[in-house]
Protein backbone atom coordinates (compact mmCIF):
# COMPACT_ATOMS: atom_id res chain seq x y z
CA UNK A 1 -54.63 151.41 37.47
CA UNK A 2 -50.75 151.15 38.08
CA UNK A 3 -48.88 152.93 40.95
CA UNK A 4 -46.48 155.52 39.72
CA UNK A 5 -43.72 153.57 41.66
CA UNK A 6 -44.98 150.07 40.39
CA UNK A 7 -44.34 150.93 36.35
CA UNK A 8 -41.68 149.21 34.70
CA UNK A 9 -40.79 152.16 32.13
CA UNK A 10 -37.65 154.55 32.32
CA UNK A 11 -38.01 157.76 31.09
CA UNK A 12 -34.64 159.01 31.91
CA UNK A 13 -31.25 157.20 31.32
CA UNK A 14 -28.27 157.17 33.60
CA UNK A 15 -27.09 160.46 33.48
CA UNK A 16 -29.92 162.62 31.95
CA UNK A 17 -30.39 166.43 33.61
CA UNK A 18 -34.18 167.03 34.49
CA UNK A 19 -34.90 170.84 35.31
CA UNK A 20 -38.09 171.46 37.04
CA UNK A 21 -39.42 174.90 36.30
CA UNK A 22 -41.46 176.55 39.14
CA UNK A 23 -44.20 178.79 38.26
CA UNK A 24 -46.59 181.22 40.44
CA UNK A 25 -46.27 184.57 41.70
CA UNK A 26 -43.45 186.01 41.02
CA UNK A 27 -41.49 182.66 39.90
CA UNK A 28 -42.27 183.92 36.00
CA UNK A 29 -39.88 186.07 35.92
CA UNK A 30 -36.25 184.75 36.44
CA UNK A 31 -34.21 187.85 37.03
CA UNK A 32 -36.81 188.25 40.49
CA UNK A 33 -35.67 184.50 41.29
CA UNK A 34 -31.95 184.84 41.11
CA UNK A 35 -32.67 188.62 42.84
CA UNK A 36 -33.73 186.54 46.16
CA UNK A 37 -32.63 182.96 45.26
CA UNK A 38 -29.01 181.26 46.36
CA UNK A 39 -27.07 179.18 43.79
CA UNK A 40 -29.15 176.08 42.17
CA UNK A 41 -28.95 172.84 44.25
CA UNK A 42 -28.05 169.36 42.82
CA UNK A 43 -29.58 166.52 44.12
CA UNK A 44 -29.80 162.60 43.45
CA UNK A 45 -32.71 161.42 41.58
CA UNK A 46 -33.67 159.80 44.98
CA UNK A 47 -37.08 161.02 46.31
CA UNK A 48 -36.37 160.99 50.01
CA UNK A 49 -33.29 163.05 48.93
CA UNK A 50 -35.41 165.32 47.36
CA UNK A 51 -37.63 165.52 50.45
CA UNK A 52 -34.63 165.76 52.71
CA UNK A 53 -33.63 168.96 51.07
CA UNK A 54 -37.30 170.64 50.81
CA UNK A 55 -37.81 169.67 54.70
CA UNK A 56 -34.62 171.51 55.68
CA UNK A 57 -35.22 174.72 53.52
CA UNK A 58 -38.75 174.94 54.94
């Protein structure tokens, strides 16, 4: 079985958006998110970015 990191394939091209949707209690219903929520974030498509940015909000 391959790693995740070790595969060759590209799913996304230079420049593609990805949204991630969050789901749970509460989270299905977007008017309650942007109630409590602050503006969107953009990030790199760099994982330790991404981790970075959850270990700071947390």
């Amino acid at each position: 079985m391959t790693c995740r990191s070790e595969r060759k394939e590209r799913y996304f091209k230079a420049g593609d958006r990805v949204v991630r949707t969050l789901t749970g209690t509460g989270l299905k219903d977007p008017d309650a998110v942007f109630r409590v929520s602050k503006a969107p974030v953009r990030v790199k498509a760099d994982l330790r970015v991404r981790e970075g940015i959850i270990k700071d909000i947390l």
